[in-house]
PDB file of N, CA and C in Angstrom:
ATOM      1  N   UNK A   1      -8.585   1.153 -16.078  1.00  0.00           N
ATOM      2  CA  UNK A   1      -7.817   2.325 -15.693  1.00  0.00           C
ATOM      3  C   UNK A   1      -7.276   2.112 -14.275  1.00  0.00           C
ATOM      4  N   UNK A   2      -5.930   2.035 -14.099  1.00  0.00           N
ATOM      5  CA  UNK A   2      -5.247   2.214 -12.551  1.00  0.00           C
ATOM      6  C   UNK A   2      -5.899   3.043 -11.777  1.00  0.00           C
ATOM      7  N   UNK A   3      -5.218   2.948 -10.738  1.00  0.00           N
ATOM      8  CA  UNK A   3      -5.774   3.790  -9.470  1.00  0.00           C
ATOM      9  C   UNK A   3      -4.815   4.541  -9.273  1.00  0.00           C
ATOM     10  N   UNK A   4      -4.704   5.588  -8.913  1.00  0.00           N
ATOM     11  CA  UNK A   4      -3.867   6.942  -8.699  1.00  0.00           C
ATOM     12  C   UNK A   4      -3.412   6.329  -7.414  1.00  0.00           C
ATOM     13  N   UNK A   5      -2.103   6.363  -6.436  1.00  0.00           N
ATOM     14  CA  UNK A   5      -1.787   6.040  -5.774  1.00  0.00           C
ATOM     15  C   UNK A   5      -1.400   7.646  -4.176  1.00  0.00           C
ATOM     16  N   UNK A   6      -1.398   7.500  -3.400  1.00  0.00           N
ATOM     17  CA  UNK A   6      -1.364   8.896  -2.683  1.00  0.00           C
ATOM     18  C   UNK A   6      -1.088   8.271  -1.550  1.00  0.00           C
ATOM     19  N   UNK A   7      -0.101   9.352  -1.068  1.00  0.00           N
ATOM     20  CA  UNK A   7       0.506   9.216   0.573  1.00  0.00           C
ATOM     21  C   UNK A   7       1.110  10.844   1.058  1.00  0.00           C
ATOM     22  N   UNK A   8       1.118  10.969   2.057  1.00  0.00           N
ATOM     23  CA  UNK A   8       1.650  11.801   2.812  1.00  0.00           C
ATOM     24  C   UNK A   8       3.012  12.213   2.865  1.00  0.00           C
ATOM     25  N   UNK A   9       3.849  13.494   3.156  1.00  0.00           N
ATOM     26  CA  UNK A   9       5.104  13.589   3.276  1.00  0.00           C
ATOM     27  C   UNK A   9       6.202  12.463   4.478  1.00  0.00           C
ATOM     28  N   UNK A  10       5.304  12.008   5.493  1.00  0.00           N
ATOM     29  CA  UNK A  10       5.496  11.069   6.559  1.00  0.00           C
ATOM     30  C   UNK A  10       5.812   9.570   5.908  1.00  0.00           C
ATOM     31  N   UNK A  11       4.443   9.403   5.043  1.00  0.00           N
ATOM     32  CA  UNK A  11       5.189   8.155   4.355  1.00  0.00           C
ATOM     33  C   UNK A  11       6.167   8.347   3.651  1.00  0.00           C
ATOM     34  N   UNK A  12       6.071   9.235   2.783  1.00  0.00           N
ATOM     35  CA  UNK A  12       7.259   9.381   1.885  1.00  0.00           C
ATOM     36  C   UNK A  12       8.549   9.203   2.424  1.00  0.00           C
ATOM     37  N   UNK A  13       8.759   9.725   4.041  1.00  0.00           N
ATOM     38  CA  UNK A  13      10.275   9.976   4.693  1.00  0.00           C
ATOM     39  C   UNK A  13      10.733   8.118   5.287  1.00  0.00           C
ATOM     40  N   UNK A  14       9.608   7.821   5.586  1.00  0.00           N
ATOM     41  CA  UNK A  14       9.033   6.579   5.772  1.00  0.00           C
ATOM     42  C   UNK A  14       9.693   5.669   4.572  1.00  0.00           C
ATOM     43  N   UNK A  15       8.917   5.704   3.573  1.00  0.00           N
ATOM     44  CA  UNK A  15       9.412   5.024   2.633  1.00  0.00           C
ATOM     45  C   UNK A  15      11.071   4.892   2.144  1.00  0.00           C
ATOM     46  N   UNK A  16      11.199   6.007   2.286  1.00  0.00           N
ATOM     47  CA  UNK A  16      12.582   6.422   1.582  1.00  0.00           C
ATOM     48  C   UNK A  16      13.394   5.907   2.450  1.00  0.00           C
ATOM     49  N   UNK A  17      13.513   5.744   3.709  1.00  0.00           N
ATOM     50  CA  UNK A  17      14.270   5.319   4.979  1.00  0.00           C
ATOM     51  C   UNK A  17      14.768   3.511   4.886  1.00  0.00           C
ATOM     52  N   UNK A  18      13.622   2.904   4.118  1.00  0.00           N
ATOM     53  CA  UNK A  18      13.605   1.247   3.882  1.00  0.00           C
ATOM     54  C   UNK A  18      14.801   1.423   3.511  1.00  0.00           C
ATOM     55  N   UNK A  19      15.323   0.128   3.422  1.00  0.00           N
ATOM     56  CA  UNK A  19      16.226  -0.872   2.669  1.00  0.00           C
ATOM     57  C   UNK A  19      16.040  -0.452   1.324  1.00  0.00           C
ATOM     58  N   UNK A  20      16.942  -0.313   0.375  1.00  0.00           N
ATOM     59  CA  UNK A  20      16.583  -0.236  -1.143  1.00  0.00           C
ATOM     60  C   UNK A  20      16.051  -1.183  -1.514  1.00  0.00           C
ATOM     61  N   UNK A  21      16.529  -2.847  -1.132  1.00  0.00           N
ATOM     62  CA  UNK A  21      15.308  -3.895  -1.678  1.00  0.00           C
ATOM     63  C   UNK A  21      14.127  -4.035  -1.356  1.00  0.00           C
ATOM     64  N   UNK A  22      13.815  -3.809   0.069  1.00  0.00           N
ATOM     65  CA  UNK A  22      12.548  -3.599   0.310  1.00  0.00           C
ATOM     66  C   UNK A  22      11.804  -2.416  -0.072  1.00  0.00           C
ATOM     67  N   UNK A  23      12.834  -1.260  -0.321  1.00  0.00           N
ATOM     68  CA  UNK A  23      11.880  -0.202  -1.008  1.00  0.00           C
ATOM     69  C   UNK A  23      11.271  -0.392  -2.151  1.00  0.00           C
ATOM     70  N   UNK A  24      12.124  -1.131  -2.985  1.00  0.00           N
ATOM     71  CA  UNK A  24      11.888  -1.673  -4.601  1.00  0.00           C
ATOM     72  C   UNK A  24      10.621  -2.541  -4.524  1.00  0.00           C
ATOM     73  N   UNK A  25      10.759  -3.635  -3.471  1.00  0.00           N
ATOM     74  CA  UNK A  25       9.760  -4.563  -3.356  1.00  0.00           C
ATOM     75  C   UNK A  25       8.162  -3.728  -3.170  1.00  0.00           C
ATOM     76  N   UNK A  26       8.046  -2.748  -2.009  1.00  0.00           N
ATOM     77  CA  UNK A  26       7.105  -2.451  -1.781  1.00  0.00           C
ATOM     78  C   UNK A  26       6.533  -1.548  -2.834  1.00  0.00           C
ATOM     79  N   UNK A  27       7.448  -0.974  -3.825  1.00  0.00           N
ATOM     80  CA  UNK A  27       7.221  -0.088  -5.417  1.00  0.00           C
ATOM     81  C   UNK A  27       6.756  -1.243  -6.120  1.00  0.00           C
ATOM     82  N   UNK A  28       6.733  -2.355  -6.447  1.00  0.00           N
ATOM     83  CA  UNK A  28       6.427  -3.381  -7.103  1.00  0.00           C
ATOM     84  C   UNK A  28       5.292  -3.650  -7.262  1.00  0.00           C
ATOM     85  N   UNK A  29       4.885  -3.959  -5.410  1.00  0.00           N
ATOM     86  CA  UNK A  29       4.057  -4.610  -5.027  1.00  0.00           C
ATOM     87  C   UNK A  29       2.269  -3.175  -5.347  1.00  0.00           C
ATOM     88  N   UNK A  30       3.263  -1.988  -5.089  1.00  0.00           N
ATOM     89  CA  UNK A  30       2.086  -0.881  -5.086  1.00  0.00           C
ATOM     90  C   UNK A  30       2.155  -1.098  -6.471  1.00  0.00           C
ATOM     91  N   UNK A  31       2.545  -1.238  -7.341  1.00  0.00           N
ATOM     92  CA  UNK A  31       2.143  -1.244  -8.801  1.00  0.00           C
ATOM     93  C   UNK A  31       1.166  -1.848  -9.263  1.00  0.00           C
ATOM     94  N   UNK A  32       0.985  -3.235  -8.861  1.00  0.00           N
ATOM     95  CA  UNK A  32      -0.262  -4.066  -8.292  1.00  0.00           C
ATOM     96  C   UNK A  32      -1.714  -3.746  -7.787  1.00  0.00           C
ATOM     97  N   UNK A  33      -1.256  -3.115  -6.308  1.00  0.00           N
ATOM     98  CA  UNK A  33      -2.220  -2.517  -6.198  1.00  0.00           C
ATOM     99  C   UNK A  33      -2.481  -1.906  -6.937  1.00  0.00           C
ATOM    100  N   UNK A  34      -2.193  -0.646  -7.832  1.00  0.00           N
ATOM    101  CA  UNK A  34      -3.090  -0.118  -8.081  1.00  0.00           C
ATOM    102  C   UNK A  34      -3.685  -0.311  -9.609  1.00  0.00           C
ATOM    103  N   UNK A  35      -3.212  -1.655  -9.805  1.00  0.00           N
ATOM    104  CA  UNK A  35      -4.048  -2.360 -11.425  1.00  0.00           C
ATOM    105  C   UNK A  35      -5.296  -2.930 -10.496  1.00  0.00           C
ATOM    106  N   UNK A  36      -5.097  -3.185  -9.076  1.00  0.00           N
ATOM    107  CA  UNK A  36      -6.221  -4.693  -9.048  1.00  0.00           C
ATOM    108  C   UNK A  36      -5.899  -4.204  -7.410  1.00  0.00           C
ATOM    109  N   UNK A  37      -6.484  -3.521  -6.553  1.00  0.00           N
ATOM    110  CA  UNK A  37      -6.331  -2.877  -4.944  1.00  0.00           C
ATOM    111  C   UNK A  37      -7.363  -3.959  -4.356  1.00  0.00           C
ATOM    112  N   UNK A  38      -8.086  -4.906  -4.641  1.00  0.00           N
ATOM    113  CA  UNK A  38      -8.708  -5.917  -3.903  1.00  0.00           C
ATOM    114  C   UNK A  38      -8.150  -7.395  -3.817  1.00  0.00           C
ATOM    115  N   UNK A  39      -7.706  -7.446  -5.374  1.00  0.00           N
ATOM    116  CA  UNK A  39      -7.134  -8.796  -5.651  1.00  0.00           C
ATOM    117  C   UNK A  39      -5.507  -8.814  -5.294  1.00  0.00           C
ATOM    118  N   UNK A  40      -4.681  -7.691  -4.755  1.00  0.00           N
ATOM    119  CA  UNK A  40      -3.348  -7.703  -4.193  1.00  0.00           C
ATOM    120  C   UNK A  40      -3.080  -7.707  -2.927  1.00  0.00           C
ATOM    121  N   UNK A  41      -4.358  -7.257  -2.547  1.00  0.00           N
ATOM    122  CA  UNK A  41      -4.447  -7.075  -1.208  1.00  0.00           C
ATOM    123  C   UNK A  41      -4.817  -8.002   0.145  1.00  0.00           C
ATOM    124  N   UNK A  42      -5.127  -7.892   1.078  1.00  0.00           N
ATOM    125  CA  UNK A  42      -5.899  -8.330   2.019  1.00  0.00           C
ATOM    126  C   UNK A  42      -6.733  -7.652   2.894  1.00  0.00           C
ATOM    127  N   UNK A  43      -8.193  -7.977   3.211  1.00  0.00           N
ATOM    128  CA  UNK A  43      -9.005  -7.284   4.551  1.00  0.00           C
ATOM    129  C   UNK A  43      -8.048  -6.460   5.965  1.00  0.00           C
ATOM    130  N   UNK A  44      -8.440  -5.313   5.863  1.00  0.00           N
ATOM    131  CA  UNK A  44      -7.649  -5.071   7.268  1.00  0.00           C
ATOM    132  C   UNK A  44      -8.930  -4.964   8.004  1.00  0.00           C
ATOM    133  N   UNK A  45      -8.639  -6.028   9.165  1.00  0.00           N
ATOM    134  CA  UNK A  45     -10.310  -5.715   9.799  1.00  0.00           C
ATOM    135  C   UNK A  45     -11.180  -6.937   9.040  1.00  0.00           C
ATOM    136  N   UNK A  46     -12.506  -6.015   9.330  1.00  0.00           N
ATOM    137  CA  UNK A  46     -13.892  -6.558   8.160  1.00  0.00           C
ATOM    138  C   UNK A  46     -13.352  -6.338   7.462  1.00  0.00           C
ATOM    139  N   UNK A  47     -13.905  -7.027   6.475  1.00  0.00           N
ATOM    140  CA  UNK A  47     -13.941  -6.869   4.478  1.00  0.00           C
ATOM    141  C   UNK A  47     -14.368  -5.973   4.309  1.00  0.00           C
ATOM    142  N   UNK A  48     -14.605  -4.786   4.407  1.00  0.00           N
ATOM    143  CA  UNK A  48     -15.495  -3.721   3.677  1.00  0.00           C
ATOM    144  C   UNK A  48     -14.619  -3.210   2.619  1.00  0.00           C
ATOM    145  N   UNK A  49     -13.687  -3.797   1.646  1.00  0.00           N
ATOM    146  CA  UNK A  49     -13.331  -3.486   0.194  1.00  0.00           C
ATOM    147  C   UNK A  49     -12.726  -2.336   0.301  1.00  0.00           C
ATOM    148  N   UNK A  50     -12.178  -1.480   1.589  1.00  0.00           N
ATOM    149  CA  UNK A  50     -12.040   0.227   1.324  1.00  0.00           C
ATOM    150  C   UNK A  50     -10.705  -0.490   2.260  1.00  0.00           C
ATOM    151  N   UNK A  51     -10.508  -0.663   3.472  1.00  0.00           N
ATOM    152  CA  UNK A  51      -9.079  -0.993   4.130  1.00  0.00           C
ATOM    153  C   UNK A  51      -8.581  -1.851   4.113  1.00  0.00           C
ATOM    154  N   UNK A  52      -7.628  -2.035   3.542  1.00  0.00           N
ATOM    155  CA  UNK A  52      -6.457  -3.056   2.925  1.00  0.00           C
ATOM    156  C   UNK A  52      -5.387  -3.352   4.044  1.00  0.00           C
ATOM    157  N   UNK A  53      -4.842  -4.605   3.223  1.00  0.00           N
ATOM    158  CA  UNK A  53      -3.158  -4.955   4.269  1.00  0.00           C
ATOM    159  C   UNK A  53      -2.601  -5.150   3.051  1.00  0.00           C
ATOM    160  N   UNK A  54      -1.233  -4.752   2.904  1.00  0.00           N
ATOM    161  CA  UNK A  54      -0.447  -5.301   2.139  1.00  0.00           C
ATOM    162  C   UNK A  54       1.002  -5.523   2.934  1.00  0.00           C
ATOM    163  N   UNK A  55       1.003  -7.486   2.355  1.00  0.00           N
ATOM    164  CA  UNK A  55       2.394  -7.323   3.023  1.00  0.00           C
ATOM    165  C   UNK A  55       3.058  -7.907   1.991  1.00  0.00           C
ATOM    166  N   UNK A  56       4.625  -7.428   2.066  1.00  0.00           N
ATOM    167  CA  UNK A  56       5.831  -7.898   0.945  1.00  0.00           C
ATOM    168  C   UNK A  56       6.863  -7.968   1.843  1.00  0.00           C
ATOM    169  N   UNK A  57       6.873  -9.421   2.079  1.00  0.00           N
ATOM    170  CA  UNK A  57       8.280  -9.770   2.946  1.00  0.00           C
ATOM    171  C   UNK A  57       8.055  -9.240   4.630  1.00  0.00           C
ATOM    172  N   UNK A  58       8.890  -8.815   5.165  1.00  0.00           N
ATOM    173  CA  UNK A  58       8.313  -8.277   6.500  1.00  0.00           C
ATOM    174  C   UNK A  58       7.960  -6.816   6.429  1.00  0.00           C
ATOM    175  N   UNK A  59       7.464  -6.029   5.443  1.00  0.00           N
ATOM    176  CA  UNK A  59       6.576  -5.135   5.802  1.00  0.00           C
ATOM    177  C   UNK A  59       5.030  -5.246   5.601  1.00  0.00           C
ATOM    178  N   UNK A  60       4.902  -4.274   6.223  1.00  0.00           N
ATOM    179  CA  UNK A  60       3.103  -4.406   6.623  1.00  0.00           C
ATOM    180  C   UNK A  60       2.630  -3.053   6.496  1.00  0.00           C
ATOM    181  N   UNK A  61       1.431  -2.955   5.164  1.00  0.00           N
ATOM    182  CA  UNK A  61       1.280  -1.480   5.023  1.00  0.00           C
ATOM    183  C   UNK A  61      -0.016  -1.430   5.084  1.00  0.00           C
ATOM    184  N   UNK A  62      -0.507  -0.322   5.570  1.00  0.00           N
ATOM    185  CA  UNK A  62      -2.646  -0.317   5.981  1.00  0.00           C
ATOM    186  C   UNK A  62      -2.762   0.688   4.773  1.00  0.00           C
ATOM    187  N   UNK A  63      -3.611   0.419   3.866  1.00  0.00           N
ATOM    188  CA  UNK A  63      -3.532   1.117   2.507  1.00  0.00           C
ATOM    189  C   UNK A  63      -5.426   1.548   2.787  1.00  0.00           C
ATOM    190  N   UNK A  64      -6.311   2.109   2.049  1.00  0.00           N
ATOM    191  CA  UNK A  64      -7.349   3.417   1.887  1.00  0.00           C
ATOM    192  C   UNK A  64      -7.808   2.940   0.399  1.00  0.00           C
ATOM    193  N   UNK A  65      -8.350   2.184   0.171  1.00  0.00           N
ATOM    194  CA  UNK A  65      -9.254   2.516  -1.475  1.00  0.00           C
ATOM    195  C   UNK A  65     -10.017   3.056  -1.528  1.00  0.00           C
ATOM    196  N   UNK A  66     -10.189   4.140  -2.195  1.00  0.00           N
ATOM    197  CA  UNK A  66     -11.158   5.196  -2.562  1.00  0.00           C
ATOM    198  C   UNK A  66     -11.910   4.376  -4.259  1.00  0.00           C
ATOM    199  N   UNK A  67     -12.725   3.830  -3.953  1.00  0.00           N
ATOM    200  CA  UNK A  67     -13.082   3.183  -5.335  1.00  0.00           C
ATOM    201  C   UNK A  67     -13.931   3.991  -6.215  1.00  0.00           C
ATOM    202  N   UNK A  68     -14.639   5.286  -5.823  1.00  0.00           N
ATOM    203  CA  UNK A  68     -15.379   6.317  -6.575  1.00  0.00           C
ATOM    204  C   UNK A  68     -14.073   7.259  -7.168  1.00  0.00           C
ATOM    205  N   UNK A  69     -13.384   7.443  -6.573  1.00  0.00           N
ATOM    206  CA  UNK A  69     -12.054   8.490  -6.621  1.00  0.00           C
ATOM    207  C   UNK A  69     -11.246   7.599  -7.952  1.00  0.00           C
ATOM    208  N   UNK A  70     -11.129   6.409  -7.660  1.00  0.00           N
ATOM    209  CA  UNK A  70      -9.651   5.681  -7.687  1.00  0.00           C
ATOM    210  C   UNK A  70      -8.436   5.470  -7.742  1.00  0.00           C
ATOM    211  N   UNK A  71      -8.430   5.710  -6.201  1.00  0.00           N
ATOM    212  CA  UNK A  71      -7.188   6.056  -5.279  1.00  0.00           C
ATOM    213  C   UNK A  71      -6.606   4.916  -4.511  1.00  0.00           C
ATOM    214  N   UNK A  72      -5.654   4.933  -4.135  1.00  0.00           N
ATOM    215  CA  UNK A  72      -5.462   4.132  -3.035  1.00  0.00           C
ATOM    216  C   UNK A  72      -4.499   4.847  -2.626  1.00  0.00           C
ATOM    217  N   UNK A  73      -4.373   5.303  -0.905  1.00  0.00           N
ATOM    218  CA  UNK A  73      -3.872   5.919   0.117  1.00  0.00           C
ATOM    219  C   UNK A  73      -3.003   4.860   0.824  1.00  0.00           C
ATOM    220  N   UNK A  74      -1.965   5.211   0.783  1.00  0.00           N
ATOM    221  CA  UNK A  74      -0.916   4.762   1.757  1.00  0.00           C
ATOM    222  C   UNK A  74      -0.724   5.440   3.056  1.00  0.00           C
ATOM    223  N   UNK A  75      -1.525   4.610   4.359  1.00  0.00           N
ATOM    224  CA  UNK A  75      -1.954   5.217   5.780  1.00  0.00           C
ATOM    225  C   UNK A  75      -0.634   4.723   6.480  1.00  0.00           C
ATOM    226  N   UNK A  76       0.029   3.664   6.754  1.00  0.00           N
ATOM    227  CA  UNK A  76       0.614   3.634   7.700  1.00  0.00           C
ATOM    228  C   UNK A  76       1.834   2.470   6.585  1.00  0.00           C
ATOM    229  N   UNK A  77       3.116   2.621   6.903  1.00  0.00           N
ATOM    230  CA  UNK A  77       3.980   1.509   6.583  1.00  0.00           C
ATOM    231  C   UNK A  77       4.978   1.167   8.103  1.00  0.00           C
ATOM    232  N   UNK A  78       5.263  -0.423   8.307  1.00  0.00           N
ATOM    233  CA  UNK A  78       5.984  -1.344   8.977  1.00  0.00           C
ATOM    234  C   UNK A  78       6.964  -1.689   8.574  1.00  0.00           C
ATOM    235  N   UNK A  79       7.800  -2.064   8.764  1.00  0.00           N
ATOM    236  CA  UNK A  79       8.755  -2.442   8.464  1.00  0.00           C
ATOM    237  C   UNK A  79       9.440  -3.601   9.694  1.00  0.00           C
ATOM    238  N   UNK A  80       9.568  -4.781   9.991  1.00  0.00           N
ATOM    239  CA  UNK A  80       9.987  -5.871  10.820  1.00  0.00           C
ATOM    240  C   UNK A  80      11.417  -5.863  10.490  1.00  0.00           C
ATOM    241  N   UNK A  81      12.629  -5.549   9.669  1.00  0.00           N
ATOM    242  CA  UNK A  81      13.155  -5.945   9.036  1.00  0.00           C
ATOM    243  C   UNK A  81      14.516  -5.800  10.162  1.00  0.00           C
TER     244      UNK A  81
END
């Protein structure tokens, strides 16, 4: 079973603001996450399995797994672009 995916109105304005390819990319890439939020991901920090990095191209997003919930929270998105 996926993981329910969740973010804030901030990301959302955030998100929506990208590039359409990079918006697409980073919709892709969260699709991923949330079949497999350890194996798409990377450690932000320690490993403790709950704060993630995900990067696709030059963005950089600090993602939240809730693994009792199964969630994953979208905390902060980057964008280098």
């Amino acid at each position: 079973m996926p993981y329910a995916l969740r973010y804030t109105k901030t990301i959302a304005a955030v998100w929506d603001s990208l590039p359409a390819t990079v918006s697409e990319g980073l919709a892709q890439a969260l699709v991923a996450v949330c079949e497999d939020p350890l194996g798409s991901t990377e450690p932000y920090g320690d490993d403790d399995g709950i704060m993630r990095t995900l990067v696709v191209g030059a963005l950089f997003a600090v993602l939240y797994v809730g693994h009792q919930t199964r969630t994953v929270h979208i905390y902060q998105i980057d964008y280098l672009g």
